[in-house]
PDB file of N, CA and C in Angstrom:
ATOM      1  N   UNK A   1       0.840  -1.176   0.000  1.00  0.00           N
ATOM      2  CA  UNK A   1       0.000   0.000   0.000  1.00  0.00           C
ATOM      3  C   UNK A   1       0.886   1.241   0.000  1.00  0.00           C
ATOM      4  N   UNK A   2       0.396   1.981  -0.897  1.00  0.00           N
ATOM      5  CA  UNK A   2       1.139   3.423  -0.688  1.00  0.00           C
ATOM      6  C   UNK A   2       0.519   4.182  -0.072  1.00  0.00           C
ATOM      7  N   UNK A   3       2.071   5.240   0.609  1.00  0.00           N
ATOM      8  CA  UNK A   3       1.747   6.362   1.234  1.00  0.00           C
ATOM      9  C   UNK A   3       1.536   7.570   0.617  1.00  0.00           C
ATOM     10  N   UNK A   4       0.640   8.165   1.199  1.00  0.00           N
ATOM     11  CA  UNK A   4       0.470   9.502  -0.237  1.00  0.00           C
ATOM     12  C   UNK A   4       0.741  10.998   0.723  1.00  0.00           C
ATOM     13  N   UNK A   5       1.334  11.848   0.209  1.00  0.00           N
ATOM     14  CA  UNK A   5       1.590  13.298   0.780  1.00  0.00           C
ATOM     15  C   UNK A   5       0.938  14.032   0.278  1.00  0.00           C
ATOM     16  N   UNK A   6       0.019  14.618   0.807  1.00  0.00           N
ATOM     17  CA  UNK A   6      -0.863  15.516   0.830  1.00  0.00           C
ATOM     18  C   UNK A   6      -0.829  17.392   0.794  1.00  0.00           C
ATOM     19  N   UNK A   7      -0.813  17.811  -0.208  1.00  0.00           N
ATOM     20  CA  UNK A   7      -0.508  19.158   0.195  1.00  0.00           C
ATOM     21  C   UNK A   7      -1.804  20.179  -0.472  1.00  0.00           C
ATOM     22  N   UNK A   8      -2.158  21.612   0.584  1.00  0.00           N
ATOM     23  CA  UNK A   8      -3.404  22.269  -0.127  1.00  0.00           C
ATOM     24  C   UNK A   8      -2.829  23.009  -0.789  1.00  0.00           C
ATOM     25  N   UNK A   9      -2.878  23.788  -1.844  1.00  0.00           N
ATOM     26  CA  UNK A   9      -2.445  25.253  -2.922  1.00  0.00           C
ATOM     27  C   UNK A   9      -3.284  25.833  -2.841  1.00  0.00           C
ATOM     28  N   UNK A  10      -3.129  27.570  -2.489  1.00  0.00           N
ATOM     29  CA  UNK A  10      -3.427  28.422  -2.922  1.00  0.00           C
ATOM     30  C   UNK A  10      -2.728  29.722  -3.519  1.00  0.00           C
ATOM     31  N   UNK A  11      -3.062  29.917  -4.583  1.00  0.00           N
ATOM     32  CA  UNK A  11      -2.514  30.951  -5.210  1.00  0.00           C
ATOM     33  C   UNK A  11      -3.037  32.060  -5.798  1.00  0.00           C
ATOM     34  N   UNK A  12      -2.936  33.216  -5.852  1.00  0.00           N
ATOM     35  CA  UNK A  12      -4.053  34.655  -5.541  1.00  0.00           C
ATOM     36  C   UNK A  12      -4.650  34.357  -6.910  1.00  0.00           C
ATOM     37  N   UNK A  13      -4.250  33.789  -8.023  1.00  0.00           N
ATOM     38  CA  UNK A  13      -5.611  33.596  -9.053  1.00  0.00           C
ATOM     39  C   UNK A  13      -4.451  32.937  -9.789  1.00  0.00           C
ATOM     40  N   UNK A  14      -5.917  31.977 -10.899  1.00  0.00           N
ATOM     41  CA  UNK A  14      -5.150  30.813 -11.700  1.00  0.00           C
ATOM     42  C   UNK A  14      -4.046  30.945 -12.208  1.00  0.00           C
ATOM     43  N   UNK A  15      -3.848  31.745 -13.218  1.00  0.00           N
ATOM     44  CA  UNK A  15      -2.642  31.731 -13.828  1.00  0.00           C
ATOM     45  C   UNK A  15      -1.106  31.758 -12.992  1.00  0.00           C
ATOM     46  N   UNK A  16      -1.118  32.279 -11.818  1.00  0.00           N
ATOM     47  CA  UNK A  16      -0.037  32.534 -11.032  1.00  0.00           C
ATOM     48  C   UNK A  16      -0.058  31.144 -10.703  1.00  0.00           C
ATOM     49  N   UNK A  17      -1.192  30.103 -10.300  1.00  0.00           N
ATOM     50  CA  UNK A  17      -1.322  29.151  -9.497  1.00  0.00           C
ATOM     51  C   UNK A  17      -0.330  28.065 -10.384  1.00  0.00           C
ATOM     52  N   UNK A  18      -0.611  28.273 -11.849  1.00  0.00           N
ATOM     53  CA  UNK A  18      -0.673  27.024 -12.863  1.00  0.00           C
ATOM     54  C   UNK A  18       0.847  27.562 -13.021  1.00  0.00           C
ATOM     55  N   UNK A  19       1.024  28.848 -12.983  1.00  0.00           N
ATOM     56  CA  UNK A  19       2.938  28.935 -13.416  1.00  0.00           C
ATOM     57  C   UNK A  19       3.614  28.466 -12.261  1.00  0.00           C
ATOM     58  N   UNK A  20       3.093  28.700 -10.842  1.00  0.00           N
ATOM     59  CA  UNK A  20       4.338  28.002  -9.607  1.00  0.00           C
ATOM     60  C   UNK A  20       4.326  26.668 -10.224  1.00  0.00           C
ATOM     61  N   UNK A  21       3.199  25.742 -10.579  1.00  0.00           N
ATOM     62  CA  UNK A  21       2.585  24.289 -11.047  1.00  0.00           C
ATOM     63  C   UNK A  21       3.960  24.312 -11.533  1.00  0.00           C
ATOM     64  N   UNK A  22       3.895  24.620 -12.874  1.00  0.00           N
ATOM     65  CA  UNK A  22       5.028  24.486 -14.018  1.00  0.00           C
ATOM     66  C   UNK A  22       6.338  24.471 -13.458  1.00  0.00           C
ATOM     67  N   UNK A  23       6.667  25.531 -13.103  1.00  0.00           N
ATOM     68  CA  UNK A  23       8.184  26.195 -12.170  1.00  0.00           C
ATOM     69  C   UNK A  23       8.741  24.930 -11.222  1.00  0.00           C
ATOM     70  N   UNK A  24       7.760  24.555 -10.551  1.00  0.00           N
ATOM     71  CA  UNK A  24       8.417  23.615  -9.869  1.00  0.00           C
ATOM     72  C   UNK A  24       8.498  21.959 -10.510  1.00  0.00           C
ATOM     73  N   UNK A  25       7.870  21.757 -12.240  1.00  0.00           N
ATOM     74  CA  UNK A  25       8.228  20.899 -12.807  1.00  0.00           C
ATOM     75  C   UNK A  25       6.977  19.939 -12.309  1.00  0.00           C
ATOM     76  N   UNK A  26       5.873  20.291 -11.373  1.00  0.00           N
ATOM     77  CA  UNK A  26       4.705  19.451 -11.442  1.00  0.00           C
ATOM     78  C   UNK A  26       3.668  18.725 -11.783  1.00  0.00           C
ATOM     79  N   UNK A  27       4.039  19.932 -12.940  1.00  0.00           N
ATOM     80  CA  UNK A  27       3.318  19.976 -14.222  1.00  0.00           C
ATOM     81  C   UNK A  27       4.112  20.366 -15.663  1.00  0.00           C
ATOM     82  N   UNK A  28       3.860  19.694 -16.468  1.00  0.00           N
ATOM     83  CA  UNK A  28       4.861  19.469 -17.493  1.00  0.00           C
ATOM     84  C   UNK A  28       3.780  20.314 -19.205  1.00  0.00           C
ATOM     85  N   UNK A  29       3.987  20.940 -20.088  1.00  0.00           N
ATOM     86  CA  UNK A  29       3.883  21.167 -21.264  1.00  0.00           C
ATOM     87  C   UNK A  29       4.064  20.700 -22.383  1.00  0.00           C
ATOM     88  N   UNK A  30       2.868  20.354 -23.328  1.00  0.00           N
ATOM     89  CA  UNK A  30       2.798  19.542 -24.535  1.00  0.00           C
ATOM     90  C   UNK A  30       2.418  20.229 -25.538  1.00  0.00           C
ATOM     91  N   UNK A  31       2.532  20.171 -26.814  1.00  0.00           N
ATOM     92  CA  UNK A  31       1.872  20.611 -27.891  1.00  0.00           C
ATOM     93  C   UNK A  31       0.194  19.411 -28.253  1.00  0.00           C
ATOM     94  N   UNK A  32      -0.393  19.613 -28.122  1.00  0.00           N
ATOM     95  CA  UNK A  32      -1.408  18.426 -28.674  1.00  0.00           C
ATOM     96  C   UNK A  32      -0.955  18.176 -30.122  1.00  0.00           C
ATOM     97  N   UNK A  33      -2.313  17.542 -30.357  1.00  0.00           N
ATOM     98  CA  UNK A  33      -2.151  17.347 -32.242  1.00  0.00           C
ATOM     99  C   UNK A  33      -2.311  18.250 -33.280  1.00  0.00           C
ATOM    100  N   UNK A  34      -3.526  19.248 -32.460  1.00  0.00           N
ATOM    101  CA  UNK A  34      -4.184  20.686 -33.136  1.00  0.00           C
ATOM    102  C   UNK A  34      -2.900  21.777 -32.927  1.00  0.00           C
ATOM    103  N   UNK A  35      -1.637  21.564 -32.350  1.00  0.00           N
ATOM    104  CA  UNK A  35      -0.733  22.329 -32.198  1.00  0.00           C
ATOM    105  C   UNK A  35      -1.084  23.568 -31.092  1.00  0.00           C
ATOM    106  N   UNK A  36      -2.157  22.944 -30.107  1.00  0.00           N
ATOM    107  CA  UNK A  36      -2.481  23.878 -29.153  1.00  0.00           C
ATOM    108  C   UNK A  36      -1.660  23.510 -27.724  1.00  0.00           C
ATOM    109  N   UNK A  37      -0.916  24.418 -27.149  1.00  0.00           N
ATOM    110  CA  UNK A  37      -0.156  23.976 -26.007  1.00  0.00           C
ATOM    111  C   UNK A  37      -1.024  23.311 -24.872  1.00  0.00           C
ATOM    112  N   UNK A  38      -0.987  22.510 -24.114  1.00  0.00           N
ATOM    113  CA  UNK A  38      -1.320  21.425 -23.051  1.00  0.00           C
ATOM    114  C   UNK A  38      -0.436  21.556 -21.585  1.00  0.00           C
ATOM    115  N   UNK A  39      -0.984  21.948 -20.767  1.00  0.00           N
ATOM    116  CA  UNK A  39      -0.407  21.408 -19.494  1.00  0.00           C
ATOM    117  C   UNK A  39      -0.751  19.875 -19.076  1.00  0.00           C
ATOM    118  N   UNK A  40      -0.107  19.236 -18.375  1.00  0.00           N
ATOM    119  CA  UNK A  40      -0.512  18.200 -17.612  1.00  0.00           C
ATOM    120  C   UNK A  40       0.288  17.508 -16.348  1.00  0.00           C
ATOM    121  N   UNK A  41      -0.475  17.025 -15.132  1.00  0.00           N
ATOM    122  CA  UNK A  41       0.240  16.612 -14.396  1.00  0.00           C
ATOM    123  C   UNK A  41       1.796  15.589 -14.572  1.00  0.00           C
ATOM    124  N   UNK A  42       2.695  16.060 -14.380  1.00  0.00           N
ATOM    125  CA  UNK A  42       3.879  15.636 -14.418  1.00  0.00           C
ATOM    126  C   UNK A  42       4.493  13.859 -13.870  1.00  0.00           C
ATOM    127  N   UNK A  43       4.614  12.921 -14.436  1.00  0.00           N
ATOM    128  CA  UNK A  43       4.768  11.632 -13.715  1.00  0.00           C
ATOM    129  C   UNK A  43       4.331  11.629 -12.132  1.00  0.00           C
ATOM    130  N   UNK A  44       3.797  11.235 -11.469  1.00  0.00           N
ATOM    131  CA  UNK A  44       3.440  10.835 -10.317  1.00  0.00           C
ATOM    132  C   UNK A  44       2.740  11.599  -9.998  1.00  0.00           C
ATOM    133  N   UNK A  45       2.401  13.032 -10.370  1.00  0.00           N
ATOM    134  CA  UNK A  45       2.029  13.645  -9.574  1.00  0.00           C
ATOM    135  C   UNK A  45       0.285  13.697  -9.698  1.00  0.00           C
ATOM    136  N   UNK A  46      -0.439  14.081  -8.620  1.00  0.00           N
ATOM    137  CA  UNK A  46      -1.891  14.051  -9.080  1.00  0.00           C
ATOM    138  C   UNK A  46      -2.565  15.407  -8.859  1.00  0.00           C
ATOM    139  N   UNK A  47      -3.373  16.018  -9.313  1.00  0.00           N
ATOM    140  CA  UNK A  47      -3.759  17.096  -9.303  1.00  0.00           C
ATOM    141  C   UNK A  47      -5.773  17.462  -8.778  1.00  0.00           C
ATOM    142  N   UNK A  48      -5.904  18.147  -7.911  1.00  0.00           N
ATOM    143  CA  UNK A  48      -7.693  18.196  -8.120  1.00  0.00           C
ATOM    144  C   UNK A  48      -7.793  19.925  -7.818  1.00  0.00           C
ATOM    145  N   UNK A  49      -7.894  20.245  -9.346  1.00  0.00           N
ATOM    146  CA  UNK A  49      -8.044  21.614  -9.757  1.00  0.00           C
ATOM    147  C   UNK A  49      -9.237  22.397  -9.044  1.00  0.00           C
ATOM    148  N   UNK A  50      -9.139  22.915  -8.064  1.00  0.00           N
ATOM    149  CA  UNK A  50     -10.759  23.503  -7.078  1.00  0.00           C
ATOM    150  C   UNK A  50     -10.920  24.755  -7.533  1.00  0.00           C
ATOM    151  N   UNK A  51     -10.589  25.309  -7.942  1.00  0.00           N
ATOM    152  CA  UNK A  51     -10.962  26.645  -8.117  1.00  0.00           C
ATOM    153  C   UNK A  51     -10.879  27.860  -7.744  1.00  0.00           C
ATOM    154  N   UNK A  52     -12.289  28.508  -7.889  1.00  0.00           N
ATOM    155  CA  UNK A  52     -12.554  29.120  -7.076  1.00  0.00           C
ATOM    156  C   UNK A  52     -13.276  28.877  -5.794  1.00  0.00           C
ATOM    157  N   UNK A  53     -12.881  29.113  -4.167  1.00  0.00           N
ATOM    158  CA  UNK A  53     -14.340  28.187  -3.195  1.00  0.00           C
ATOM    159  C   UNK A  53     -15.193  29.572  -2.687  1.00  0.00           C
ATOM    160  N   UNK A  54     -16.458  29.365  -2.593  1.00  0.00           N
ATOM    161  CA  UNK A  54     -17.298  30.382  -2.286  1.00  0.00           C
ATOM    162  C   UNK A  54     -17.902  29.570  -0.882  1.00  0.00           C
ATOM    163  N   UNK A  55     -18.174  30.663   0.037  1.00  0.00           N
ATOM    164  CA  UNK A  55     -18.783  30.215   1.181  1.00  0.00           C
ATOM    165  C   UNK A  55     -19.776  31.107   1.727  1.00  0.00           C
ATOM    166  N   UNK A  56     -20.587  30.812   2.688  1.00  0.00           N
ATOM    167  CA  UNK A  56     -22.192  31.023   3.081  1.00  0.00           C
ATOM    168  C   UNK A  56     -23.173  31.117   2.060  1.00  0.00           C
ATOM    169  N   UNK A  57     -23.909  32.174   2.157  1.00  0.00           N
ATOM    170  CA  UNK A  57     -25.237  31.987   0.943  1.00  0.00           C
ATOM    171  C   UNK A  57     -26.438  31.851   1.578  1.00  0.00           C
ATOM    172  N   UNK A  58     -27.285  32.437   1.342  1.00  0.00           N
ATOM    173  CA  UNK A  58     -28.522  31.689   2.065  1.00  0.00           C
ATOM    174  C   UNK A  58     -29.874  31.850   1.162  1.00  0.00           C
ATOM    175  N   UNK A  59     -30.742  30.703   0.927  1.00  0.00           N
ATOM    176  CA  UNK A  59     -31.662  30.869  -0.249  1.00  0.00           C
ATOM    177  C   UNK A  59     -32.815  30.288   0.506  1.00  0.00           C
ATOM    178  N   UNK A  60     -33.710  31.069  -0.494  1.00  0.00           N
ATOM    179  CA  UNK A  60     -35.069  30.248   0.191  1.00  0.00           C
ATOM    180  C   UNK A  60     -35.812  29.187   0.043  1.00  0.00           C
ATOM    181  N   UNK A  61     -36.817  29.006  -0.004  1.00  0.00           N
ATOM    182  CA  UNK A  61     -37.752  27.721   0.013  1.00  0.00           C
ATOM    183  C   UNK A  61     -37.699  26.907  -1.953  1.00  0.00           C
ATOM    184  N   UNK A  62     -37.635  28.086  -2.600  1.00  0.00           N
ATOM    185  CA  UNK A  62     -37.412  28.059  -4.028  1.00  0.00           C
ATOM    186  C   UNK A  62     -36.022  27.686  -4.477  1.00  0.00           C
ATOM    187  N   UNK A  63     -35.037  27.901  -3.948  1.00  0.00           N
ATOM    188  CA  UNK A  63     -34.166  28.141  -4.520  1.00  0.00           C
ATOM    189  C   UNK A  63     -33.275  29.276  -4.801  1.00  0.00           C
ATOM    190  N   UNK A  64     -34.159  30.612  -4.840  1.00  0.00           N
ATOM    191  CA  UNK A  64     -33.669  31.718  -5.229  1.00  0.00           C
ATOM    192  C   UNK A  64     -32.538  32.227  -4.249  1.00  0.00           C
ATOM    193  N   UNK A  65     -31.525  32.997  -4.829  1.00  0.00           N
ATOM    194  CA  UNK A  65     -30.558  33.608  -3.572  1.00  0.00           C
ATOM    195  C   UNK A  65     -30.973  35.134  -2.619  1.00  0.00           C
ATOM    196  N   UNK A  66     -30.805  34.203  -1.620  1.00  0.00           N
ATOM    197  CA  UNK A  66     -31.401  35.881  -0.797  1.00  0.00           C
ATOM    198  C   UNK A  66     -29.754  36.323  -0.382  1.00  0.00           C
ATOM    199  N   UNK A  67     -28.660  36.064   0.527  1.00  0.00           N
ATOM    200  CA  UNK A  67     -28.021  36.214   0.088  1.00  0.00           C
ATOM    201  C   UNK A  67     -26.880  35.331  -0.689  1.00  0.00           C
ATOM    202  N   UNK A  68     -26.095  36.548  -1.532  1.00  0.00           N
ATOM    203  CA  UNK A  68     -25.020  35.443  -2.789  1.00  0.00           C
ATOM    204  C   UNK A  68     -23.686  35.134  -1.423  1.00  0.00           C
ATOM    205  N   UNK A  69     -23.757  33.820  -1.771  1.00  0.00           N
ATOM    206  CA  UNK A  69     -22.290  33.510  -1.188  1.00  0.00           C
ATOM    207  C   UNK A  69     -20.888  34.164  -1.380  1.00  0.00           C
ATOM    208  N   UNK A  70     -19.732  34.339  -0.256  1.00  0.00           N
ATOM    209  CA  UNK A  70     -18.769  35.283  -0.967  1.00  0.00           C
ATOM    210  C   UNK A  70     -17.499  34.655  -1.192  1.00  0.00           C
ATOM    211  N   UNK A  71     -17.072  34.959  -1.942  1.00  0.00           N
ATOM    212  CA  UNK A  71     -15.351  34.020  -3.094  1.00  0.00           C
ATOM    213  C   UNK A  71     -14.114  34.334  -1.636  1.00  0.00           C
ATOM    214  N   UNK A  72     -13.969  33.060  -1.446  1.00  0.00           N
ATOM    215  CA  UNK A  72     -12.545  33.125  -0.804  1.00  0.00           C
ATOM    216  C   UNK A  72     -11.848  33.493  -1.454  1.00  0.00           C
ATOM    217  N   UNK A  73     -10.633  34.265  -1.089  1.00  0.00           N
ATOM    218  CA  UNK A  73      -9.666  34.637  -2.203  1.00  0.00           C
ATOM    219  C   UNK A  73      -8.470  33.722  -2.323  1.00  0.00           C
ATOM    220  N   UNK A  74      -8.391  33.357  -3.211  1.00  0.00           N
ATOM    221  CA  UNK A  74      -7.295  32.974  -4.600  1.00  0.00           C
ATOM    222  C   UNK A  74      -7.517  31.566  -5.070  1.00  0.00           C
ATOM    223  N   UNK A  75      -6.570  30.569  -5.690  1.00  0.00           N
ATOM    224  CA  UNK A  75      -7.493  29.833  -6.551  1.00  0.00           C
ATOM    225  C   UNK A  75      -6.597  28.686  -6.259  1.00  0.00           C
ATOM    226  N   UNK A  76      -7.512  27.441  -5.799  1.00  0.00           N
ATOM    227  CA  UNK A  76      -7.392  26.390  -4.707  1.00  0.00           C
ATOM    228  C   UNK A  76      -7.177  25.298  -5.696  1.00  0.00           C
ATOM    229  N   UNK A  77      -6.053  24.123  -5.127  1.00  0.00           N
ATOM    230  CA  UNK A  77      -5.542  23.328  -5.839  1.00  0.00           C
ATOM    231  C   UNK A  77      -5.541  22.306  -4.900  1.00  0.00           C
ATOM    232  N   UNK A  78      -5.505  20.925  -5.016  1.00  0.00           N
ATOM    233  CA  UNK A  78      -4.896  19.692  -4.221  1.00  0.00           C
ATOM    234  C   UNK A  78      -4.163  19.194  -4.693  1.00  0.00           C
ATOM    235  N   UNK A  79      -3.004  18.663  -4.372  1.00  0.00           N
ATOM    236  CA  UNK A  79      -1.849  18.201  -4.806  1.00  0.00           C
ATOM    237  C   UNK A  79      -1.369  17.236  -4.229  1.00  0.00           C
ATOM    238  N   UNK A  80      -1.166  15.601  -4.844  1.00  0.00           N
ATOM    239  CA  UNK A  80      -1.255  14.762  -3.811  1.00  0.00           C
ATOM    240  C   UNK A  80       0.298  13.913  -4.471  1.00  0.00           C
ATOM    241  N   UNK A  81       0.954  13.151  -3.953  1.00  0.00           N
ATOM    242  CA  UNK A  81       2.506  12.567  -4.176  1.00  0.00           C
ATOM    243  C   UNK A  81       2.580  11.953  -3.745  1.00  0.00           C
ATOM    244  N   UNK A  82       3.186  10.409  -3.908  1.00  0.00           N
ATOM    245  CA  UNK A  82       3.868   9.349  -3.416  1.00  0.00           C
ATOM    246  C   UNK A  82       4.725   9.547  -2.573  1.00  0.00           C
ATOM    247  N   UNK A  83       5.596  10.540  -2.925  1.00  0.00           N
ATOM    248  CA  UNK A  83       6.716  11.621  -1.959  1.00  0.00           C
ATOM    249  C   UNK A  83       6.844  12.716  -1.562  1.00  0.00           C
ATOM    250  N   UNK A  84       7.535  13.272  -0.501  1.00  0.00           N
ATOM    251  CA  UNK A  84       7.325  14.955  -0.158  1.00  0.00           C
ATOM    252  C   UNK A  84       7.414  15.427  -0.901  1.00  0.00           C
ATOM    253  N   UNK A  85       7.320  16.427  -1.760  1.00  0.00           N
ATOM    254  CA  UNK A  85       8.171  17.672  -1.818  1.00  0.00           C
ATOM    255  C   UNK A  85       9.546  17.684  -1.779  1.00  0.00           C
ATOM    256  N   UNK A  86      10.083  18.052  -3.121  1.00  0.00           N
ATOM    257  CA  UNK A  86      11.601  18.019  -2.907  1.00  0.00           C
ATOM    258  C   UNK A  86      11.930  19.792  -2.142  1.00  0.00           C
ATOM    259  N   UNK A  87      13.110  19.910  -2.103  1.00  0.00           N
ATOM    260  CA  UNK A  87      13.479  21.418  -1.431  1.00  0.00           C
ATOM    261  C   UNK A  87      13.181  22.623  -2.906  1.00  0.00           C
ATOM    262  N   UNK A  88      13.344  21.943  -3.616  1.00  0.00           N
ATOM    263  CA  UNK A  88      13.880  22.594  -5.324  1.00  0.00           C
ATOM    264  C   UNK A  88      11.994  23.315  -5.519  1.00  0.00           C
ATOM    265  N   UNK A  89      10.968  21.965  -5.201  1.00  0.00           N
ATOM    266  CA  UNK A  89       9.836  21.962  -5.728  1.00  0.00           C
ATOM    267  C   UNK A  89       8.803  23.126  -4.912  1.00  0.00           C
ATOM    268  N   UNK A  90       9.093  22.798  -3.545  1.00  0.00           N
ATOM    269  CA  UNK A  90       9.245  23.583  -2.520  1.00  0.00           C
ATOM    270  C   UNK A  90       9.065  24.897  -2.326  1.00  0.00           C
ATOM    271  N   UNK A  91      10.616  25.489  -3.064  1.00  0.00           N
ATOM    272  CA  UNK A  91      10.823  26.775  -3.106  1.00  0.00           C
ATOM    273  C   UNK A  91       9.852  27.495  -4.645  1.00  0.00           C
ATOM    274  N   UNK A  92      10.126  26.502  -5.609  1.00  0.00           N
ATOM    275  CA  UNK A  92       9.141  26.986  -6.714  1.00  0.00           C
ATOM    276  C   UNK A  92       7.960  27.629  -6.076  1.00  0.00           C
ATOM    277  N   UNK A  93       6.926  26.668  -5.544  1.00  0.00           N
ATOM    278  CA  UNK A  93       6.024  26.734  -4.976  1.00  0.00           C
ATOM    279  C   UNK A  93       5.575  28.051  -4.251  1.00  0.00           C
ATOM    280  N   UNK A  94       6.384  28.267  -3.832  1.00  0.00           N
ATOM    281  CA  UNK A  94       6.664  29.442  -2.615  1.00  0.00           C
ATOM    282  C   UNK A  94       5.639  29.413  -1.712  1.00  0.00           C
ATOM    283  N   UNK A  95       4.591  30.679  -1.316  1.00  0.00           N
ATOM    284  CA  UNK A  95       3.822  30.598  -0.402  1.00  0.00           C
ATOM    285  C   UNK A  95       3.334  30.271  -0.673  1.00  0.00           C
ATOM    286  N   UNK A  96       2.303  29.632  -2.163  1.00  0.00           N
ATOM    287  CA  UNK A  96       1.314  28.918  -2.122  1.00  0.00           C
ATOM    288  C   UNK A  96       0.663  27.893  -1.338  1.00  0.00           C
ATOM    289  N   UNK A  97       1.424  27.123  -1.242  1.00  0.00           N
ATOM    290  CA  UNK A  97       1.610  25.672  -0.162  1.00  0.00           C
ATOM    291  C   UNK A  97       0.630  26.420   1.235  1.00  0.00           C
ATOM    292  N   UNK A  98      -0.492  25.690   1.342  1.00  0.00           N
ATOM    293  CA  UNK A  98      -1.244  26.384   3.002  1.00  0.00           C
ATOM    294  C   UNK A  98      -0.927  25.908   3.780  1.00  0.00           C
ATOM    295  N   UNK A  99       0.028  26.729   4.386  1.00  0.00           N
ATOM    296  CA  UNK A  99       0.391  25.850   6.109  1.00  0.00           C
ATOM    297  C   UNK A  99       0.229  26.669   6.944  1.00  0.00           C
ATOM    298  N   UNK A 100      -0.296  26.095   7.951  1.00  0.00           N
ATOM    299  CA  UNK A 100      -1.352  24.655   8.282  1.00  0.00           C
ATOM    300  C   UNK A 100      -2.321  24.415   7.447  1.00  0.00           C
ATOM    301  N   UNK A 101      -2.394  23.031   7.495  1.00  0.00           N
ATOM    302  CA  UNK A 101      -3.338  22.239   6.541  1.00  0.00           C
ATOM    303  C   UNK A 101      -4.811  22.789   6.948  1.00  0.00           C
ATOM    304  N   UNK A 102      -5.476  23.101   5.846  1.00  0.00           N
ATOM    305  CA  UNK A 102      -7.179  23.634   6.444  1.00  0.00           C
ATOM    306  C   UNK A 102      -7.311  22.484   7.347  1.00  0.00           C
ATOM    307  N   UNK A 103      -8.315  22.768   8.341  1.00  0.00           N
ATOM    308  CA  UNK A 103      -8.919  22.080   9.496  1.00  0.00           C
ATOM    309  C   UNK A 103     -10.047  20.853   8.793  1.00  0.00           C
ATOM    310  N   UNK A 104     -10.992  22.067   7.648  1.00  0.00           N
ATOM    311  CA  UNK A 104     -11.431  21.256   7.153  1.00  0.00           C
ATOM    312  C   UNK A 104     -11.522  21.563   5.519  1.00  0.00           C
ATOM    313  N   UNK A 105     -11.158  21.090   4.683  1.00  0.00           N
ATOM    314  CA  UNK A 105     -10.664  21.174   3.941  1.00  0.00           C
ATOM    315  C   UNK A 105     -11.954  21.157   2.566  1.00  0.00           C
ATOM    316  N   UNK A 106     -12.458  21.626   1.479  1.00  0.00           N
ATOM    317  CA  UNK A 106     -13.312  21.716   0.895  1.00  0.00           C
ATOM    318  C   UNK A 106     -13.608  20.496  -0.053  1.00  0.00           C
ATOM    319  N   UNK A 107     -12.053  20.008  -0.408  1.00  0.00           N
ATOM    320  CA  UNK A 107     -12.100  18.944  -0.918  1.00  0.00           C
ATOM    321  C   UNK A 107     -10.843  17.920  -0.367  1.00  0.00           C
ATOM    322  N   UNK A 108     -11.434  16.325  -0.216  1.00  0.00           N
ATOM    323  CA  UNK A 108     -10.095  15.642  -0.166  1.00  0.00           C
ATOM    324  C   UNK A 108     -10.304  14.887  -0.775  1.00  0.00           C
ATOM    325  N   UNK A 109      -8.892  13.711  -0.918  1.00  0.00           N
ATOM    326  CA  UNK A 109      -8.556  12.724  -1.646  1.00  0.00           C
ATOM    327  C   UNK A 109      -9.487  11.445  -1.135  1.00  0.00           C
ATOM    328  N   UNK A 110     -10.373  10.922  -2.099  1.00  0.00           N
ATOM    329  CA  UNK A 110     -11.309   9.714  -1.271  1.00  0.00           C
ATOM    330  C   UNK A 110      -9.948   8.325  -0.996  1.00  0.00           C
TER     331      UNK A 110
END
């Protein structure tokens, strides 16, 4: 059975999120067939792209929003590995990495 390392990402919005991705080699770049560039998770690594997370909200009996829920800020990643984190991958990363681990976390690995 494997052990898996667990880490949360956040990064103040996607594109910054998806270049630390790259930088630290997590994620690797392809041309497809249509000659359109491709990211994709890098050998081992696994990825669960979250987004944006919005929290509270409150609606009524219908459905309708009485109030709209409001956007946590920046744009949430899970990142899961057979192994830590090298020092190299790490520093790419920079602050993204949330430490401490959310308490409770919006999404995890089943």
């Amino acid at each position: 059975m494997s052990t898996f390392h667990d880490y949360f990402l956040r990064g103040p919005d996607r594109d910054a999120t998806h270049a630390a991705l790259l930088a630290a080699g997590l994620t690797v770049e392809y041309t497809d067939a249509d000659g359109v560039a491709q990211r994709v998770p890098a050998e081992g690594v696994n990825l669960s792209s979250i987004g944006t997370i919005y929290e509270g909200g409150t609606w009524d009996a219908d459905g309708n929003v009485i109030t709209a829920p409001a956007a946590v800020p920046g744009w949430h990643v899970n990142l899961r590995l057979e192994r830590e984190l090298t020092a190299g991958e790490t520093a790419a990363l920079g602050s993204i990495v949330v430490a401490p681990e959310p308490g409770t976390p919006y999404r995890v690995w089943a």
